[in-house]
Protein backbone atom coordinates (compact mmCIF):
# COMPACT_ATOMS: atom_id res chain seq x y z
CA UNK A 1 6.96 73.57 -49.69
CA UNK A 2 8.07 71.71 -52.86
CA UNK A 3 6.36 68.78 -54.29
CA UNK A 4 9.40 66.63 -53.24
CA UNK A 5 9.63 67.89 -49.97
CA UNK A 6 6.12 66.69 -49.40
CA UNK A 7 6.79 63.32 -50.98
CA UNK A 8 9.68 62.87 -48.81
CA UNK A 9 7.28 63.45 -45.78
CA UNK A 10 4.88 61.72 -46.93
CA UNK A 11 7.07 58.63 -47.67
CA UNK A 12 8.26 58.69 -44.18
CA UNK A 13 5.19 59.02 -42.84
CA UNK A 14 4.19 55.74 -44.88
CA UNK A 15 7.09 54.34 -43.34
CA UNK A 16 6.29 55.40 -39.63
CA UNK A 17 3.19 54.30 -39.35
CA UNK A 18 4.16 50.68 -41.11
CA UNK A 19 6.62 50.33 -38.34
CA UNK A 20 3.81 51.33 -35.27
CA UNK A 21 1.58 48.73 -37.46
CA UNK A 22 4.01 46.05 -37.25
CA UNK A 23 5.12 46.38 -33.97
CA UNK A 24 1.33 46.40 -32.70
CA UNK A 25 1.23 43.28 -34.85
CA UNK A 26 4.44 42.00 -33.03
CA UNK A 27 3.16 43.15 -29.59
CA UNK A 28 -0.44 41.41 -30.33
CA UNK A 29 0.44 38.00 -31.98
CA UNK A 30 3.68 37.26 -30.09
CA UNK A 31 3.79 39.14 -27.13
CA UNK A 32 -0.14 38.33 -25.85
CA UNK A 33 -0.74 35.18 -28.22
CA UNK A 34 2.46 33.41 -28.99
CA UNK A 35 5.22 34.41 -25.86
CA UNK A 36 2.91 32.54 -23.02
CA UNK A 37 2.43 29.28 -25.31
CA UNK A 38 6.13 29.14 -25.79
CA UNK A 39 6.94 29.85 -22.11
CA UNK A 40 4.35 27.19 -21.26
CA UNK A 41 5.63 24.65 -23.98
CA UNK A 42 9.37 25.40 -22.18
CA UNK A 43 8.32 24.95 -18.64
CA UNK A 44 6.17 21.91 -19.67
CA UNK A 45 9.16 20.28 -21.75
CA UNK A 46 11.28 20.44 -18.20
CA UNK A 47 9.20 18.45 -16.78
CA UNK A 48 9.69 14.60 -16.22
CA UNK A 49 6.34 14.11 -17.82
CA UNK A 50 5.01 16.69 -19.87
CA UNK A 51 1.65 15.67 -19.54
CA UNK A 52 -1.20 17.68 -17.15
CA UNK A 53 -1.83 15.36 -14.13
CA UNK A 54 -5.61 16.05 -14.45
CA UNK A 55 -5.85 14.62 -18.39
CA UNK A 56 -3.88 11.29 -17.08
CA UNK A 57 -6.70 8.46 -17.37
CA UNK A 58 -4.44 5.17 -17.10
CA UNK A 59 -1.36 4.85 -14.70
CA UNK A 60 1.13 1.44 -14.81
CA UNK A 61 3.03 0.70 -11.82
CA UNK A 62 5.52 -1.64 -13.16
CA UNK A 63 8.56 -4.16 -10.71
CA UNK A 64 9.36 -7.37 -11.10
CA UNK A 65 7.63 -8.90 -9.25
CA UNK A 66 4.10 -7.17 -9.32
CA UNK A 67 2.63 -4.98 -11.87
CA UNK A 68 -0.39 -2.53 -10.47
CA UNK A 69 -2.21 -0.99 -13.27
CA UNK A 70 -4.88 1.69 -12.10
CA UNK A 71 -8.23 3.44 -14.43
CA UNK A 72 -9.72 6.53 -13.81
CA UNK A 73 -13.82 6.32 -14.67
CA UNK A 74 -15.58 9.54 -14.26
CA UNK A 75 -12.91 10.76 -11.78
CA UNK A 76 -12.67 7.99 -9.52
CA UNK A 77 -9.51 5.14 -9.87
CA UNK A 78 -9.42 1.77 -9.75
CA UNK A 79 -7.30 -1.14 -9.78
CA UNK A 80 -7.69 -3.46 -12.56
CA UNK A 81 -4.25 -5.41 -12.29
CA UNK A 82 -3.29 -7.66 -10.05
CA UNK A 83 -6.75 -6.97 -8.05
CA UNK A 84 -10.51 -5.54 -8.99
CA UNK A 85 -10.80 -3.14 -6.83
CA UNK A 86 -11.48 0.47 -5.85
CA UNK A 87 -8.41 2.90 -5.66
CA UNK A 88 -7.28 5.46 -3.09
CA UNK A 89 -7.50 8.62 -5.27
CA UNK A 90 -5.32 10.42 -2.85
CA UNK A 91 -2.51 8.29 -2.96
CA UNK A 92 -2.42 7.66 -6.87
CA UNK A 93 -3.13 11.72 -7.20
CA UNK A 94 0.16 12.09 -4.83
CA UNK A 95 2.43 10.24 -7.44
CA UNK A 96 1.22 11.52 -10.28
CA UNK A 97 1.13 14.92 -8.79
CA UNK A 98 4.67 14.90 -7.76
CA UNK A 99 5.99 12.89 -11.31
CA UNK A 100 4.17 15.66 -13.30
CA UNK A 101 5.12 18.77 -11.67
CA UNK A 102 9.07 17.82 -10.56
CA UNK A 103 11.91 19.48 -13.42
CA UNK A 104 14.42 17.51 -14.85
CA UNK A 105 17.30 18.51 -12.99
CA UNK A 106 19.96 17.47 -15.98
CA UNK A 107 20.78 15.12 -18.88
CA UNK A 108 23.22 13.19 -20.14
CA UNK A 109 24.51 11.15 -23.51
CA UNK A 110 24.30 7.34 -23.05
CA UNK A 111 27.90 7.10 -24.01
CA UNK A 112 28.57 9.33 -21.08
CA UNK A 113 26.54 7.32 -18.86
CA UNK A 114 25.60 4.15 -19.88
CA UNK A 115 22.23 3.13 -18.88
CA UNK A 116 24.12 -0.07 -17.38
CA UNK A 117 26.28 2.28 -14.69
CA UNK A 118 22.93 4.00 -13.39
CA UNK A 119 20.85 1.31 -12.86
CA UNK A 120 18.09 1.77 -15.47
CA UNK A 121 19.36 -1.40 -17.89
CA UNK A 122 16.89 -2.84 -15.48
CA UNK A 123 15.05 0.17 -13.60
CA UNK A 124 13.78 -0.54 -10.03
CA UNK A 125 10.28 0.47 -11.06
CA UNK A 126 8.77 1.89 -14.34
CA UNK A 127 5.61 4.03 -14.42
CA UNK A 128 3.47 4.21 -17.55
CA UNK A 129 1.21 7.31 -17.73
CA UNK A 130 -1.59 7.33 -20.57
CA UNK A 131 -3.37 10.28 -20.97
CA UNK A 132 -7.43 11.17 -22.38
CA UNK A 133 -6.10 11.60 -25.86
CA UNK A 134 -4.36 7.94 -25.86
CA UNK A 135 -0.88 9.24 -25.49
CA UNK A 136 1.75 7.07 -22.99
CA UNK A 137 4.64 7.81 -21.32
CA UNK A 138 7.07 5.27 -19.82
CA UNK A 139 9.55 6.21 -17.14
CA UNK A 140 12.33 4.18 -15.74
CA UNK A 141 13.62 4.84 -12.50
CA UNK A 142 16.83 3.85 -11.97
CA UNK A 143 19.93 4.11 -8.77
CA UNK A 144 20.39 6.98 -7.07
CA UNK A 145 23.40 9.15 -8.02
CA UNK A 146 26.66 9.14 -6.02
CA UNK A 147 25.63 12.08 -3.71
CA UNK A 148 22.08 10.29 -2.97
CA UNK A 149 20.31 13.01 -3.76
CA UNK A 150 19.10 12.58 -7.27
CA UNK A 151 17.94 9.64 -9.01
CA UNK A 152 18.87 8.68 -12.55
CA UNK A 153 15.47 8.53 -14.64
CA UNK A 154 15.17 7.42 -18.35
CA UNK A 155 11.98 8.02 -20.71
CA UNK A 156 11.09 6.06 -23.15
CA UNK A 157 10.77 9.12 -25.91
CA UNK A 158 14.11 10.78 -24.95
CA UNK A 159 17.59 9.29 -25.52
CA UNK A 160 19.55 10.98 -22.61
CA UNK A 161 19.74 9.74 -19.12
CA UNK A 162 18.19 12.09 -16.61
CA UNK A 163 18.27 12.74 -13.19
CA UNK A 164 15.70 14.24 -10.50
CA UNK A 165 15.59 14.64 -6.92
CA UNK A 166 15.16 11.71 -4.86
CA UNK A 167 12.05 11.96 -3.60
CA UNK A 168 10.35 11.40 -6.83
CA UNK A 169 11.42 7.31 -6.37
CA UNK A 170 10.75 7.66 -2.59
CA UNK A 171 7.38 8.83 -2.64
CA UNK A 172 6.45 6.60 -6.12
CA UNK A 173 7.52 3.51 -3.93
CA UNK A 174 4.49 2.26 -2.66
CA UNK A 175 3.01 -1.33 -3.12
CA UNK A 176 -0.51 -2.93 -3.96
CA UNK A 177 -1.85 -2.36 -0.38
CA UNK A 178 -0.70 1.50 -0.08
CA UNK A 179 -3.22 2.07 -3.85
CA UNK A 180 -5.96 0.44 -2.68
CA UNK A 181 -8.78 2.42 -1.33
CA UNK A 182 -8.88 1.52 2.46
CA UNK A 183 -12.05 3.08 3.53
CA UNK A 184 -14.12 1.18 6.24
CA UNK A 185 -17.30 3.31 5.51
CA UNK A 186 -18.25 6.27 2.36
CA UNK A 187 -20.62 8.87 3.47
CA UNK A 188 -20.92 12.56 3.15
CA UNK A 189 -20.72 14.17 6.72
CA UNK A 190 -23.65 16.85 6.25
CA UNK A 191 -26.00 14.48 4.90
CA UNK A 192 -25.97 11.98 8.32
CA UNK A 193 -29.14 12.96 10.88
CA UNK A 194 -28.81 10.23 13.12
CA UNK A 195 -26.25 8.55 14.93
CA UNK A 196 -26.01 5.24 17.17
CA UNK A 197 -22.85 4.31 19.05
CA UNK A 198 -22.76 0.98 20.86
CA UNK A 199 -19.23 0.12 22.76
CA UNK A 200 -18.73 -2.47 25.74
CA UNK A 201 -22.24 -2.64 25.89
CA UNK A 202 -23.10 0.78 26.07
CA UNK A 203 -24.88 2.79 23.62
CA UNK A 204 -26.67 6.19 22.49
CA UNK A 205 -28.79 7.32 19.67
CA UNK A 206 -28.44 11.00 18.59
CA UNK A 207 -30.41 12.84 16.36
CA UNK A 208 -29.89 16.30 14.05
CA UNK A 209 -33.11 18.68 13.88
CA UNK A 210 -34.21 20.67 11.03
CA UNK A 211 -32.01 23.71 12.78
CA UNK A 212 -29.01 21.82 12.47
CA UNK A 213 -28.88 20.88 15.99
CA UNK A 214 -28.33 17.49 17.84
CA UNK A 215 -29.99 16.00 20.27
CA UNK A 216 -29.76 13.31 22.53
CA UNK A 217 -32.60 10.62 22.15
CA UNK A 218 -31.57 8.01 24.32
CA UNK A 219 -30.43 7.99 26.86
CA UNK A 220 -31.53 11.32 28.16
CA UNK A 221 -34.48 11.39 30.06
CA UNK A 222 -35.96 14.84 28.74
CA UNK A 223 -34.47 16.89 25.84
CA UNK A 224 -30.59 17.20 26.02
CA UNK A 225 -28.51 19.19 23.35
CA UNK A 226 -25.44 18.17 21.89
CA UNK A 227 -22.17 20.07 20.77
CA UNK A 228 -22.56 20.41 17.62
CA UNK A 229 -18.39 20.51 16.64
CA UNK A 230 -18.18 17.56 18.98
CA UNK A 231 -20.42 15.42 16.29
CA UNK A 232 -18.77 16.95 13.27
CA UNK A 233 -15.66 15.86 14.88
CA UNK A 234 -16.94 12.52 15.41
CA UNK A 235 -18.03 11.84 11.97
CA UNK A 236 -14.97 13.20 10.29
CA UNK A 237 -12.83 11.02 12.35
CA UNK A 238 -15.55 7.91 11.12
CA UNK A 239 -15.25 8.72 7.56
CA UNK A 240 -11.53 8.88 7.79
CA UNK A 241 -11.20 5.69 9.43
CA UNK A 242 -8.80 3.40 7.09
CA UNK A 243 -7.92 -0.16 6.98
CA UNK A 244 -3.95 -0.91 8.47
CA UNK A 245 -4.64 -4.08 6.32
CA UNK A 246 -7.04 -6.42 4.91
CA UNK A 247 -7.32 -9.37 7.38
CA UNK A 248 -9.66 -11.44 4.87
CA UNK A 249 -11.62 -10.80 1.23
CA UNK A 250 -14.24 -12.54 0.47
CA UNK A 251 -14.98 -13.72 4.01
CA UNK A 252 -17.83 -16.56 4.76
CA UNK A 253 -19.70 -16.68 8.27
CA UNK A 254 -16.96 -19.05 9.45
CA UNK A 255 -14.50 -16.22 8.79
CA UNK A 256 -16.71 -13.93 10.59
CA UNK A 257 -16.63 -16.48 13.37
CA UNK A 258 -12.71 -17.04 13.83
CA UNK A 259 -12.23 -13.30 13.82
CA UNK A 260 -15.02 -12.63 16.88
CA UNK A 261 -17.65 -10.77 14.65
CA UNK A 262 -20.29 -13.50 16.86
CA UNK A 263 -19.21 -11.74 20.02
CA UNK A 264 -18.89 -7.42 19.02
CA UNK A 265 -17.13 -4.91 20.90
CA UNK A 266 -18.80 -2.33 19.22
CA UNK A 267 -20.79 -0.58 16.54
CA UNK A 268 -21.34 3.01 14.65
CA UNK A 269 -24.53 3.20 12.72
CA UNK A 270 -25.22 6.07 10.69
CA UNK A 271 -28.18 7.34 8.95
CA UNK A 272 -28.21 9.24 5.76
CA UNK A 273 -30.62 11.40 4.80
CA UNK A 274 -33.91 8.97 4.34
CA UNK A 275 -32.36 5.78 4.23
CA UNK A 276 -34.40 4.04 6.20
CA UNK A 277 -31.13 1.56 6.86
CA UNK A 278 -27.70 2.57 8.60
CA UNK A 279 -24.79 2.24 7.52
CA UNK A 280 -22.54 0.52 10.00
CA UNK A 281 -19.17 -0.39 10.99
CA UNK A 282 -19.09 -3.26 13.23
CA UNK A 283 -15.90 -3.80 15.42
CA UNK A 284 -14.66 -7.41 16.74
CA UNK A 285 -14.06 -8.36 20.52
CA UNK A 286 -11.17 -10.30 19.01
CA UNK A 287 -7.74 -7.67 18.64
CA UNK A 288 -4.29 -7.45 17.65
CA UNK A 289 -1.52 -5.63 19.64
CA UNK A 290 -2.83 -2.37 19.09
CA UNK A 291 -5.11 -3.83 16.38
CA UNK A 292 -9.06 -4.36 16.31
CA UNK A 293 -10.88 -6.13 13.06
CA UNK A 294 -13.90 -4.38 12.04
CA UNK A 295 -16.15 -4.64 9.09
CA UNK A 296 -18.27 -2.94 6.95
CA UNK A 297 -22.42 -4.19 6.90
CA UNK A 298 -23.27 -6.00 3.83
CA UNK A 299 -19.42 -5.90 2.72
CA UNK A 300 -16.80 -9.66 2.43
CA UNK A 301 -14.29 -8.11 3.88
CA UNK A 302 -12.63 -8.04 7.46
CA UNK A 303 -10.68 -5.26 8.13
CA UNK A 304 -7.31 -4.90 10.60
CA UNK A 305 -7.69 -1.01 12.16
CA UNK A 306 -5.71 0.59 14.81
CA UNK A 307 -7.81 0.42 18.05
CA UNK A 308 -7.11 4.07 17.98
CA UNK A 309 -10.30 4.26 15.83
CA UNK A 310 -12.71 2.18 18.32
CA UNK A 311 -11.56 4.78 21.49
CA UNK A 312 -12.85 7.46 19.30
CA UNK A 313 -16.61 6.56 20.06
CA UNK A 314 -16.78 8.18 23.29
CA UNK A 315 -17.68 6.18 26.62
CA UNK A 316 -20.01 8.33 28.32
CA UNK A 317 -22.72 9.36 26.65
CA UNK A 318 -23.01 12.22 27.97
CA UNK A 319 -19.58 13.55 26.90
CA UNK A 320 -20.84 15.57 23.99
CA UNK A 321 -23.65 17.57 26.19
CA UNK A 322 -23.65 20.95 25.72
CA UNK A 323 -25.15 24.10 27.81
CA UNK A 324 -24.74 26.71 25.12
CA UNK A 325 -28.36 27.83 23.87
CA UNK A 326 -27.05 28.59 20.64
CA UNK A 327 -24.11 27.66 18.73
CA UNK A 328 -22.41 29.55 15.86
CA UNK A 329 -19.00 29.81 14.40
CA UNK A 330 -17.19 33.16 13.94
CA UNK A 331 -17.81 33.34 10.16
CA UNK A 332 -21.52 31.95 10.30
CA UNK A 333 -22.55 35.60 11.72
CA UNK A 334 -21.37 38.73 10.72
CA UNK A 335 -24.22 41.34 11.01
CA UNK A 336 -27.02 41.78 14.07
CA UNK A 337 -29.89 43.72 14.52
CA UNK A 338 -30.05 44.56 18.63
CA UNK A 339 -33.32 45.41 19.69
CA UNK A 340 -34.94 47.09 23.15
CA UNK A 341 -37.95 48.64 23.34
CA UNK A 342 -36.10 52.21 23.36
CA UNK A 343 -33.65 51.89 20.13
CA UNK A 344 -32.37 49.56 17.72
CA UNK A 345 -28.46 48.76 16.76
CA UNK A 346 -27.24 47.65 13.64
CA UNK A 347 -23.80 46.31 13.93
CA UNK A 348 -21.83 44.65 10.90
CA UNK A 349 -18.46 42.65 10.90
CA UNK A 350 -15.87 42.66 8.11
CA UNK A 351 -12.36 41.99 10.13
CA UNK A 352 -13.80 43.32 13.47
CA UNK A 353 -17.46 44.76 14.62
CA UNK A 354 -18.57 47.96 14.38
CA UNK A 355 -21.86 49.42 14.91
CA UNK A 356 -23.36 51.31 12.13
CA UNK A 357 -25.45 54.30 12.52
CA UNK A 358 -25.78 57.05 15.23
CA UNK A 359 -27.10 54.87 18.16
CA UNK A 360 -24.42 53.84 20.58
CA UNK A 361 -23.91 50.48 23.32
CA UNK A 362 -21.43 50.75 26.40
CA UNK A 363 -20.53 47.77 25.44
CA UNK A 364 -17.94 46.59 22.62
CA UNK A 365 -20.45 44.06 19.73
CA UNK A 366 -17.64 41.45 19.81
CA UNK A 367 -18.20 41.08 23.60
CA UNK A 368 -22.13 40.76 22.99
CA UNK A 369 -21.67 38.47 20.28
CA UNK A 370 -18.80 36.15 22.54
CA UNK A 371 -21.23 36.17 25.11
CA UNK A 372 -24.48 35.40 23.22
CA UNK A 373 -22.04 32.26 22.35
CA UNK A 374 -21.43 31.55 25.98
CA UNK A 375 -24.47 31.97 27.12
CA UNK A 376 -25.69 28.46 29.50
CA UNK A 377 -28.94 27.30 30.00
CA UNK A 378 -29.77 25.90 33.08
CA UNK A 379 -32.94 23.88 32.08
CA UNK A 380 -34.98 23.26 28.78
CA UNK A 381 -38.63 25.26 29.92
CA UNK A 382 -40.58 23.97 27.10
CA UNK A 383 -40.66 23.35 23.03
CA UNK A 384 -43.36 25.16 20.93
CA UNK A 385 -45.07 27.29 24.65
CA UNK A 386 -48.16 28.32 24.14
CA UNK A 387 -48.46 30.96 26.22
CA UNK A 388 -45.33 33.37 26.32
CA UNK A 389 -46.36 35.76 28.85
CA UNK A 390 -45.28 33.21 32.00
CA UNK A 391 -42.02 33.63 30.90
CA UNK A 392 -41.90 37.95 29.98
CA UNK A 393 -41.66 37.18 26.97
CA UNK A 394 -44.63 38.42 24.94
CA UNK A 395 -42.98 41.96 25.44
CA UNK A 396 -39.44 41.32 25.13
CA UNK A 397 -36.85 43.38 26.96
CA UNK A 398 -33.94 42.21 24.29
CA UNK A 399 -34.61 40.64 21.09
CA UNK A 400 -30.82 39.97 19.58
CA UNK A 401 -31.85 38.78 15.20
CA UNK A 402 -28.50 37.87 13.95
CA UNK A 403 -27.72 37.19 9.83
CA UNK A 404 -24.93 35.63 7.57
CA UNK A 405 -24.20 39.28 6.20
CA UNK A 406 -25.83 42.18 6.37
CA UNK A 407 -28.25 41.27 3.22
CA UNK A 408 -30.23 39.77 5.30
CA UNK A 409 -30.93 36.99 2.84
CA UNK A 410 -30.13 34.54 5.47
CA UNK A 411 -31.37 34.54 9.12
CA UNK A 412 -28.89 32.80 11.71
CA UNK A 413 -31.05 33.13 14.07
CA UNK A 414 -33.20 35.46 16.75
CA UNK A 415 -32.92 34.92 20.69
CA UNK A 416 -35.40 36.47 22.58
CA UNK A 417 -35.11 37.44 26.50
CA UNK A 418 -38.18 38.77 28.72
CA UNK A 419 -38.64 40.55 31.59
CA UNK A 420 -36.29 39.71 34.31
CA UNK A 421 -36.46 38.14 36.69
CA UNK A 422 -39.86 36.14 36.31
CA UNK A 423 -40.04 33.81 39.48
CA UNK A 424 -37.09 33.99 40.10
CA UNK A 425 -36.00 33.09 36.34
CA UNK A 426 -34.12 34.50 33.72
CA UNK A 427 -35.84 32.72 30.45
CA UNK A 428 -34.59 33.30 26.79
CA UNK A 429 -36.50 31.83 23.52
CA UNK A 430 -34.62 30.60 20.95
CA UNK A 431 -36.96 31.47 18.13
CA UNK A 432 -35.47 28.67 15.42
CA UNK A 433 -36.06 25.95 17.86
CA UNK A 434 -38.82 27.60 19.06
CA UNK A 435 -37.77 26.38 22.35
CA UNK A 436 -38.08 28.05 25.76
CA UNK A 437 -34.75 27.95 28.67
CA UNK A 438 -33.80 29.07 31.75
CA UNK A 439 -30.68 30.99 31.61
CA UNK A 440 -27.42 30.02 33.85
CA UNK A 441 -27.67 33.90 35.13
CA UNK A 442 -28.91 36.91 33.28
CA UNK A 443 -26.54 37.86 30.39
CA UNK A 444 -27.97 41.62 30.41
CA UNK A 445 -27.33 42.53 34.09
CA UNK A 446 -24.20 40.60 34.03
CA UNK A 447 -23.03 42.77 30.55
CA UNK A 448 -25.10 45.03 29.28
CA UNK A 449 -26.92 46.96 32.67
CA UNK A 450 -25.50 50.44 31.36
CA UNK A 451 -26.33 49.78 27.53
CA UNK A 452 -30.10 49.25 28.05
């Protein structure tokens, strides 16, 4: 091979592998670094605001005849202009969700269409967003266009007219009342452990146990469980409860007198954690048509609700009562450990149960574990017994020990059931509660007689 033959090679080799280096350097920087920048920067641009919703610290809510100007501190709005007050997160989070993440749907020149023919000379309503790093956006809101179906928009940094679907005006349209927090009372639902319910003059007390379960306190005469989904219920509907309007701010005793707070209908006290005080909401005898005024302890204001919110307090006490000696929710267990004094079963749930290793029941795990959830108690023997051996159970016939997952880092639970019958009496021993029952009828003869 000639010496120019190899510099002709090796020339093009040069040239080769400066071509694979600057497409890897293509393929790098633009492709991975620049490309999804750019496509964000393009799909941001089309947006009515190009601001993220999130960074948005001030929002203006500007007519002519009230301006509402909202501040969020340390995620939480509130209302500076034309009241001091606390805002509804949800409802300022709804506009600014929708204004930030809605495209423009098209533009024109203002000597196409003049600002005057599409009503933003004056706009309906004007919305100021200012974001963390102190930079605003207006946007006027104008008519909607011929069709109805888009309405003409104009911000204050662009020069064209714009227009957007219609529901960005319809669901921006909201007035002083709709961005004010309406909350009768703030509390987080897993930290309440007691409850007391008074309406038309009757009442209960209720009370949640280290295990997570409620119990009746009063009245009750003897130990009487409660449904635990019933009271989670309960207290969601409570700390959803919103005001329809505010009746009075500020109110004196005299208020509280002409709106029948000397004379109540009703009343929810709560307990948090170890406050040794409730928290209450106290309802009025005195109503509207489908309207009752409640208020807040220790707050000045009196509160229109729909009566819809006082029928939620049950009026039997005894409406939450529950049989069930345990209570657990499908994705609160999803391995077991079955026990007998002749084998042991291991059975684990991912999307359905299946029992691991060789030993075998004649009976399918989700049935077990549907009826260890429907198992009724006919009477609560005794808490903390003494001496097990009344009841069969110091040698157990079925111990059932059932876990979050099959680490075994977290015990649900273990039930316990003796010899049976024992006088007559099927007893189980809930070994969380430590707490002795009498079972409606035995689950093991009535499920499980050929598995054991």
């Amino acid at each position: 091979m000639t010496i120019e033959i190899k510099k002709i090679l090796s020339s093009k080799i040069v040239w080769v592998i400066s071509v694979l280096v600057v497409l890897a350097v293509y393929f790098f920087v633009v492709e991975q670094k620049l490309m999804p920048q750019w496509k964000h920067s393009a799909a941001v641009a089309k947006k009515i605001v190009p601001i993220d919703k999130d960074n948005i610290v001030k929002f203006e809510h500007i007519r002519s005849t009230v301006t509402i100007v909202c501040e969020k501190r340390d995620k939480q709005w509130f209302m500076v202009q034309p009241v001091s007050a606390k805002a509804d997160n949800e409802e300022i989070d709804s506009v600014l969700s929708v204004v930030t993440g809605t495209d423009i749907e098209d533009k024109f020149k203002t000597d196409e269409l003049p600002i005057a023919d599409c009503g933003l000379e004056n706009p309906r309503l004007t919305m100021k967003f200012t974001d963390n790093k102190g930079k605003t956006y207006v946007l006027g809101l104008g008519d909607y266009n011929p069709t109805n179906s888009f309405v003409y928009v104009k911000r204050g940094d662009i020069k064209e007219v714009m227009t957007v679907w219609k529901y960005v005006y319809d669901d921006a349209d909201k007035a002083v009342f709709d961005f004010r927090d309406k909350t009768l009372l703030e509390f987080n639902i897993n930290d309440v452990v007691k409850i007391n319910c008074i309406k038309n003059k009757r009442g209960f007390v209720i009370d949640r146990d280290k295990n997570q379960q409620w119990w009746y306190l009063e009245p009750s005469g003897g130990k009487v469980k409660v449904s635990r989904n019933k009271v989670d219920d309960y207290l969601f509907q409570v700390k959803n409860m919103k005001a329809t309007a505010f009746a009075v701010e500020g109110a004196k005793n005299d208020d509280f007198r002409k709106y029948g707070f000397n004379s109540t209908a009703g009343e929810i006290n709560l307990w948090l954690g170890r406050e040794v005080d409730p928290r209450r909401i106290v309802f009025a005898t005195q109503k509207k048509i489908e309207e009752i005024y409640a208020r807040a302890e220790g707050s000045d204001k009196i509160f229109s609700v729909n009566t819809e919110n006082f029928s939620t307090t049950p009026d039997d006490p005894y409406g939450w009562v529950i049989r069930n000696v345990i209570e657990f929710g499908d994705d609160e267990v999803n391995y077991l450990e079955f026990n007998t004094p002749i084998k042991t079963i291991l059975a684990e749930r991912t999307t359905t149960w299946q029992v691991i290793g060789k030993e075998r029941l004649d009976i399918n795990i989700s049935d077990l574990v549907n009826q260890l959830k429907g198992m009724i108690y006919t009477e609560i023997i005794e808490e903390n017994p003494k001496d097990l051996h009344r009841y069969g159970l110091d040698t157990p016939e079925v111990k059932v020990v059932l876990y979050k997952d099959k680490s075994k880092k977290v015990k649900v639970d273990t039930i316990i059931f003796g010899k049976t019958p024992v006088g007559n009496k099927n007893y189980c021993l809930r070994e969380s509660e430590n707490m002795v029952y009498s079972l409606l009828e035995n689950l093991w003869e009535r499920v499980m007689s050929d598995a054991l």
